[in-house]
C-alpha atoms as a PDB file:
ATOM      1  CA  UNK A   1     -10.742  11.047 -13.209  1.00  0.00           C
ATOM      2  CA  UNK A   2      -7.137  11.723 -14.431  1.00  0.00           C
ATOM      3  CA  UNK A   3      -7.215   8.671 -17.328  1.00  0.00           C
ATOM      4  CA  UNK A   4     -10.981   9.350 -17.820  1.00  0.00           C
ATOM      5  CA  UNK A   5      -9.304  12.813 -19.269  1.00  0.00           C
ATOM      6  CA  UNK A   6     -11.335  14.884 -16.568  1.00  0.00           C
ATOM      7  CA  UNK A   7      -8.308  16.114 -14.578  1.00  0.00           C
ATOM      8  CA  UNK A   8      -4.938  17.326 -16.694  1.00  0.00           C
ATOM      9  CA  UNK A   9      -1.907  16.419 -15.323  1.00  0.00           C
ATOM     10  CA  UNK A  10      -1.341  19.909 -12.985  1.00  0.00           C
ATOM     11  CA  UNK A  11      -4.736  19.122 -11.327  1.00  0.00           C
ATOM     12  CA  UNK A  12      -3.821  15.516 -10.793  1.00  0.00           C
ATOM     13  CA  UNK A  13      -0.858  16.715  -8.783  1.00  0.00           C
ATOM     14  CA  UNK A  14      -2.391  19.387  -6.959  1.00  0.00           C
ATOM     15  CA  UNK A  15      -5.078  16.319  -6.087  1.00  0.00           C
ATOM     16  CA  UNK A  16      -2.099  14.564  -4.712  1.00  0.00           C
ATOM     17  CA  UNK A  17      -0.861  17.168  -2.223  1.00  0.00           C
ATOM     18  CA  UNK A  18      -4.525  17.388  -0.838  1.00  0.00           C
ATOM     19  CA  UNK A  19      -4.740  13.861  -0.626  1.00  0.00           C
ATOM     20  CA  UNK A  20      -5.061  12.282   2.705  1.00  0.00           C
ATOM     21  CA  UNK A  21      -2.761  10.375   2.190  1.00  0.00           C
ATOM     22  CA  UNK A  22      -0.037  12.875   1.465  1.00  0.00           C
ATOM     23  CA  UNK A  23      -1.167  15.150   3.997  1.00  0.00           C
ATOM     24  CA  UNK A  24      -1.009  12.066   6.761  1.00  0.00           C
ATOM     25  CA  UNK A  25       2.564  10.842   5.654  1.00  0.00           C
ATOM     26  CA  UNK A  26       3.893  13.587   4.418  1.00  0.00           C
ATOM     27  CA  UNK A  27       2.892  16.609   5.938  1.00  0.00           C
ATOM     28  CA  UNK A  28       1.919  15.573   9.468  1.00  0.00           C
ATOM     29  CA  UNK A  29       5.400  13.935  10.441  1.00  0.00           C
ATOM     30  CA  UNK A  30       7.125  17.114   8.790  1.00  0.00           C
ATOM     31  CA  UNK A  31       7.879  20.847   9.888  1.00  0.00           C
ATOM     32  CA  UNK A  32       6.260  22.896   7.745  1.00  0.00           C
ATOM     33  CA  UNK A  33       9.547  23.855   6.216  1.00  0.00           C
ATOM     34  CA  UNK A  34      10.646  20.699   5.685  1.00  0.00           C
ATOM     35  CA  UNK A  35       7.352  20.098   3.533  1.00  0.00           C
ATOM     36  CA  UNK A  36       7.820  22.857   1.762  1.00  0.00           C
ATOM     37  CA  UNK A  37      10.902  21.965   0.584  1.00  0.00           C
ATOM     38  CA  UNK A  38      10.121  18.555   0.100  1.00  0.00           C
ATOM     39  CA  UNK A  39       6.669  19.808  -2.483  1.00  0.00           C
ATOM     40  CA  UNK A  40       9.078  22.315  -4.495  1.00  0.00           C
ATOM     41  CA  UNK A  41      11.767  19.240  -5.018  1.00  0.00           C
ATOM     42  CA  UNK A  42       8.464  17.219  -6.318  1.00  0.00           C
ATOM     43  CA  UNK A  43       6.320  19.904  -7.862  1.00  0.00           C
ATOM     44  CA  UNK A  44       8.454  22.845  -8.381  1.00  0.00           C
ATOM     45  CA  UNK A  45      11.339  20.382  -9.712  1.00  0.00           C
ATOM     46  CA  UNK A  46      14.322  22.027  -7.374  1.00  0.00           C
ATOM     47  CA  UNK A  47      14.763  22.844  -3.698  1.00  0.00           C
ATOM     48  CA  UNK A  48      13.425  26.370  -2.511  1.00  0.00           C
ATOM     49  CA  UNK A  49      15.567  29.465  -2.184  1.00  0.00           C
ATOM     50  CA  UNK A  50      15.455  30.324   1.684  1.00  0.00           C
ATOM     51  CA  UNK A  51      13.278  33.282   1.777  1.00  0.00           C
ATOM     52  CA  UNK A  52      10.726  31.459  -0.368  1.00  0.00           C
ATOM     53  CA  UNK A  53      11.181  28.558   2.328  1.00  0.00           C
ATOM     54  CA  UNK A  54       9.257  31.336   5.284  1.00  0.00           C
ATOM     55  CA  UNK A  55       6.808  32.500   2.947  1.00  0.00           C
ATOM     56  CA  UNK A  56       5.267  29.467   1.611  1.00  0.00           C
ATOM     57  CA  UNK A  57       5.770  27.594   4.899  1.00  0.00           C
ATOM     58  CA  UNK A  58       3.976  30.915   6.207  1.00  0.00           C
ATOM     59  CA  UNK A  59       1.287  30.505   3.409  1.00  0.00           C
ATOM     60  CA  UNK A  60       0.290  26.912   4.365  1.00  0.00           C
ATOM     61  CA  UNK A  61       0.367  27.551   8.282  1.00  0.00           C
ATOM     62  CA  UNK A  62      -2.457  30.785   7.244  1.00  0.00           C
ATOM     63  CA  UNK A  63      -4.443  29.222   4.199  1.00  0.00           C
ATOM     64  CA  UNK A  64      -3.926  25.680   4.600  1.00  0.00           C
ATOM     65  CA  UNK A  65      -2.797  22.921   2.443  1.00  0.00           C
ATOM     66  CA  UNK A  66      -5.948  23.332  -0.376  1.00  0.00           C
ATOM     67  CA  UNK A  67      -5.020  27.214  -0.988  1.00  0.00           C
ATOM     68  CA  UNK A  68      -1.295  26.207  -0.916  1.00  0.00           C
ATOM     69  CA  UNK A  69      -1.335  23.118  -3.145  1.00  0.00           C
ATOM     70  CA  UNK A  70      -3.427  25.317  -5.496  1.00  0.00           C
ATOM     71  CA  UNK A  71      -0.826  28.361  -5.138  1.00  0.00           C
ATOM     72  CA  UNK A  72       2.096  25.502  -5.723  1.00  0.00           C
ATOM     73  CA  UNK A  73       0.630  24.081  -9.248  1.00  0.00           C
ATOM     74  CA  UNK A  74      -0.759  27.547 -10.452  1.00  0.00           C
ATOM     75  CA  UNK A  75       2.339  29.444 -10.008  1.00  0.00           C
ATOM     76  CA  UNK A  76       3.831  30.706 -12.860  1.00  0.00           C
ATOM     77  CA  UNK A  77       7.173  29.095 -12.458  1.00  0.00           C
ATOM     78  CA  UNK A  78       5.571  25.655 -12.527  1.00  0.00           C
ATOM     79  CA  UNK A  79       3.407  26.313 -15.129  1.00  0.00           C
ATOM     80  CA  UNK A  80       6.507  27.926 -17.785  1.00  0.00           C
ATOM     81  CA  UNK A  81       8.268  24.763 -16.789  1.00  0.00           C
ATOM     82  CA  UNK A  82       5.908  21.816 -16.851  1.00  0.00           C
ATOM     83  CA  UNK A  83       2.176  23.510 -18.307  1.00  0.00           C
ATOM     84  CA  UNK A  84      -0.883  21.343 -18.128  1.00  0.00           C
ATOM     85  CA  UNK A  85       0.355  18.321 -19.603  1.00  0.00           C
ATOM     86  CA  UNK A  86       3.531  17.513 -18.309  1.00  0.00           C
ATOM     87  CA  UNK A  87       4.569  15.263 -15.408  1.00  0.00           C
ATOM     88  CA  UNK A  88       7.016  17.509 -12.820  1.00  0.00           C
ATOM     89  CA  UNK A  89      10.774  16.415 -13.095  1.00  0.00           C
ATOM     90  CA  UNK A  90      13.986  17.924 -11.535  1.00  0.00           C
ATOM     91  CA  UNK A  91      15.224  20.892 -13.050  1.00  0.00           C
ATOM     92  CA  UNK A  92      17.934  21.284 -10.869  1.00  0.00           C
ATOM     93  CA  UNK A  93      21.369  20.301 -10.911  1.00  0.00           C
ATOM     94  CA  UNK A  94      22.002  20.375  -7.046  1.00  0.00           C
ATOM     95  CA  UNK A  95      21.289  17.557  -4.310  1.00  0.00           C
ATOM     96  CA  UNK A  96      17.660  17.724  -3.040  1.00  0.00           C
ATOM     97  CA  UNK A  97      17.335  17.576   0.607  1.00  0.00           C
ATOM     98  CA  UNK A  98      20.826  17.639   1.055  1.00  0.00           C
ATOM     99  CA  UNK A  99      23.035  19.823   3.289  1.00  0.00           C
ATOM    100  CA  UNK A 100      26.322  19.010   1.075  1.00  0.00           C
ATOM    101  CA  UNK A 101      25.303  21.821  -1.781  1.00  0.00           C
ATOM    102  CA  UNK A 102      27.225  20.174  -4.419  1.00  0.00           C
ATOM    103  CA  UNK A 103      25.597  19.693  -7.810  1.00  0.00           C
ATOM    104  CA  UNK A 104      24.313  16.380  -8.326  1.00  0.00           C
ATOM    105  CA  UNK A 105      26.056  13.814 -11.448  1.00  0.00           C
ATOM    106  CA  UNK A 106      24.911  13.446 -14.838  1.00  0.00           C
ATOM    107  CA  UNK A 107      22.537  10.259 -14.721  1.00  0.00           C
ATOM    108  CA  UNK A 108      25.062   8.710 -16.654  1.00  0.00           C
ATOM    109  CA  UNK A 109      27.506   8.685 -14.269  1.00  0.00           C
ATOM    110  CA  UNK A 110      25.356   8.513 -11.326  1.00  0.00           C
ATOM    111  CA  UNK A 111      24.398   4.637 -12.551  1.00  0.00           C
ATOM    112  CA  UNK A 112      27.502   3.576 -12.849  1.00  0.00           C
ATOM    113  CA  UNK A 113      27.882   3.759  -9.533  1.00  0.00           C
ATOM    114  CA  UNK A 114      25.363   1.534  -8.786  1.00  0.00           C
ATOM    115  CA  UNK A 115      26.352  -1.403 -11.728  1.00  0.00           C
ATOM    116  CA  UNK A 116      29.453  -2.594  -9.983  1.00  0.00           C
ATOM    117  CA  UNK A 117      30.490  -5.724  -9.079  1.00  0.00           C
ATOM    118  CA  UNK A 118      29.581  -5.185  -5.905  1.00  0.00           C
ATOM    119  CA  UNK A 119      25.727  -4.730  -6.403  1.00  0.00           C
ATOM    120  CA  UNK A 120      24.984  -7.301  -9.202  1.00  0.00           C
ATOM    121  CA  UNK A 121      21.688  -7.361  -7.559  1.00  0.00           C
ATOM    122  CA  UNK A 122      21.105  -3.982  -7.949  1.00  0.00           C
ATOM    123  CA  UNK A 123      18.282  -3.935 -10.803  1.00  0.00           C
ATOM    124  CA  UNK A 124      16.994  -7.166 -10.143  1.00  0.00           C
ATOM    125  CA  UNK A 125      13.474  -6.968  -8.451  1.00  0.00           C
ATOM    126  CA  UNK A 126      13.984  -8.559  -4.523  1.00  0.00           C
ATOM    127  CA  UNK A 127      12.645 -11.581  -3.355  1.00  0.00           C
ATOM    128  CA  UNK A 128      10.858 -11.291   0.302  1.00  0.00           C
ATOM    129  CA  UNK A 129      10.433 -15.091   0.709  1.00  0.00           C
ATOM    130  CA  UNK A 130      13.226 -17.148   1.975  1.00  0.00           C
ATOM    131  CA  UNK A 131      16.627 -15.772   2.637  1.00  0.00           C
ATOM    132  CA  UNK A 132      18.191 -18.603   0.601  1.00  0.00           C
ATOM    133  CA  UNK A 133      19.286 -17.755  -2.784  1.00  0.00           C
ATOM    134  CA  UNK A 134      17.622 -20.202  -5.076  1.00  0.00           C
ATOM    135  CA  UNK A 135      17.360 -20.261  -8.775  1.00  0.00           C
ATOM    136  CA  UNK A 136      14.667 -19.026  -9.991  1.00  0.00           C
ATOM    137  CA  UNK A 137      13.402 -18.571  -6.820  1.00  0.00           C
ATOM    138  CA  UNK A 138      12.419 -22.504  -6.410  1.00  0.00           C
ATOM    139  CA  UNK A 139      14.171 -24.731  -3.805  1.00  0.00           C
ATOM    140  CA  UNK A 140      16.281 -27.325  -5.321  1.00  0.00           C
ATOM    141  CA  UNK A 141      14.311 -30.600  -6.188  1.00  0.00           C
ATOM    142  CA  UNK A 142      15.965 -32.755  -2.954  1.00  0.00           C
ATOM    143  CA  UNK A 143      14.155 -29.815  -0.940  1.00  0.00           C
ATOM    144  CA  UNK A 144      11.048 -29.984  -2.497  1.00  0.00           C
ATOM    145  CA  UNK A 145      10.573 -33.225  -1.874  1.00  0.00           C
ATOM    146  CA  UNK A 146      11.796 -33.497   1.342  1.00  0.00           C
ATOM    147  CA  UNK A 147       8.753 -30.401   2.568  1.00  0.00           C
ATOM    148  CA  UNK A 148       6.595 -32.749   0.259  1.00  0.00           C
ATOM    149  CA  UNK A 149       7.474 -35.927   2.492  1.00  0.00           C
ATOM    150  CA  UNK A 150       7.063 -33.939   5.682  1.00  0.00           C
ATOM    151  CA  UNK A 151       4.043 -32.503   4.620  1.00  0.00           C
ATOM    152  CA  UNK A 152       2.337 -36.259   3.754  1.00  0.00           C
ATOM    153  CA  UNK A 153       3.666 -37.398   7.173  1.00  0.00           C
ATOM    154  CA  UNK A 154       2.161 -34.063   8.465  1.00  0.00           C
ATOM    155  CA  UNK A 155      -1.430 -35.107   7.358  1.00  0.00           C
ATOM    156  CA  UNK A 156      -1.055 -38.468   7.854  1.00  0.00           C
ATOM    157  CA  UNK A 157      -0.671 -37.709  11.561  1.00  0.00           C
ATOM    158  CA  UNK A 158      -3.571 -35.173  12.082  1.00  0.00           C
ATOM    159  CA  UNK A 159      -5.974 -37.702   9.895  1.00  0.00           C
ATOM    160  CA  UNK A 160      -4.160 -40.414  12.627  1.00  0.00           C
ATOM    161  CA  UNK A 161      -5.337 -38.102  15.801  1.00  0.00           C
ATOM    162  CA  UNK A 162      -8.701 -37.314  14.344  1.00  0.00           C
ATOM    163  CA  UNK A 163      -9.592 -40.803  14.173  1.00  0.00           C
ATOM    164  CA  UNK A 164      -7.987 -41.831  17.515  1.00  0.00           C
ATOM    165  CA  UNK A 165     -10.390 -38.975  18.866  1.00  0.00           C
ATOM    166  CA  UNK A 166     -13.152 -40.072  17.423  1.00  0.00           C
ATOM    167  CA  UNK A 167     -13.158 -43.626  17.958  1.00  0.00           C
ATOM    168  CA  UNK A 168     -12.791 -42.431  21.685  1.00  0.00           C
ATOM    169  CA  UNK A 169     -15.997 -40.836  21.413  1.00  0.00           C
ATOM    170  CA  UNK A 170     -17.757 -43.593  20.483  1.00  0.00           C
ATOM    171  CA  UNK A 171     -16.344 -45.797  22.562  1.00  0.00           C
ATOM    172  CA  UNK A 172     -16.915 -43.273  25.665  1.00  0.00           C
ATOM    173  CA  UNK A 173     -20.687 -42.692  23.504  1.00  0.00           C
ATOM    174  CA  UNK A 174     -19.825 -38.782  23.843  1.00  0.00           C
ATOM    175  CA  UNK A 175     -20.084 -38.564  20.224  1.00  0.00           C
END
């Protein structure tokens, strides 16, 4: 609906916190608080003020997730910051989720701490087959044919004990 132009982007996101899918992994396995502040640091941009913490964990225990997703992406803050058309983003300069209160770095600095030598690996997408680190993500040639060799000798032997089977059945005539 949202890239068929019927939704706008605030009713796409209020679509997502009533999704079941949000409400099973996100909202289930969460205090109430803890959701709360985890849908202002998405929606809202920057972690809830402690008082605001109660009453919207207070509003979603009474009216339920609907009313409050509704309340969330209507509210005037969120719609001053982001409107209709505009994707939420963080707006604030401290740590979300964080008990340290200390204002987060300037996304310049905060990826260079993440390009050193140490994590050359960092941006490059990971590889979930084998453990070995191959180029390109192919075995060397001597492997491949190697697991080609074994896999001949493979067949070769289950075409070997099909036929030793069945020329036992018809010698036996249970075939």
């Amino acid at each position: 609906m949202f890239l068929a132009g019927e939704l706008t982007t605030r009713d796409m996101i209020c679509e997502l916190l009533c999704s079941e899918m949000y409400r099973d992994y996100i909202l289930e396995v969460n205090s109430n608080y803890h959701f709360v502040s985890l849908c202002f640091e998405g929606v809202i941009g920057r972690p809830p003020e402690q008082l605001e913490k109660y009453k919207w964990s207070s509003f979603l225990a009474t009216e339920g997730l609907r009313a409050f997703a509704e309340q969330l992406t209507g509210s005037d803050e969120y719609i001053a910051a982001f409107g209709d058309d505009i994707v939420p983003s963080r707006r604030s300069l401290k740590l979300f989720s964080s008990d340290q209160n200390l204002p987060a770095l300037p996304k310049e600095q905060s990826i260079k701490r993440y390009t050193g030598p140490g994590n050359i690996n960092q941006n490059k997408p990971h590889y979930y087959g084998s453990v070995l680190r191959w180029k390109n993500g192919n075995p060397p040639v001597l492997v491949r044919q190697i697991f080609a060799i074994i896999a001949v000798a493979f067949g070769i032997e289950v075409i070997r004990i099909f036929v030793t089977i069945a020329i036992a059945a018809f010698k036996t005539g249970s075939f």
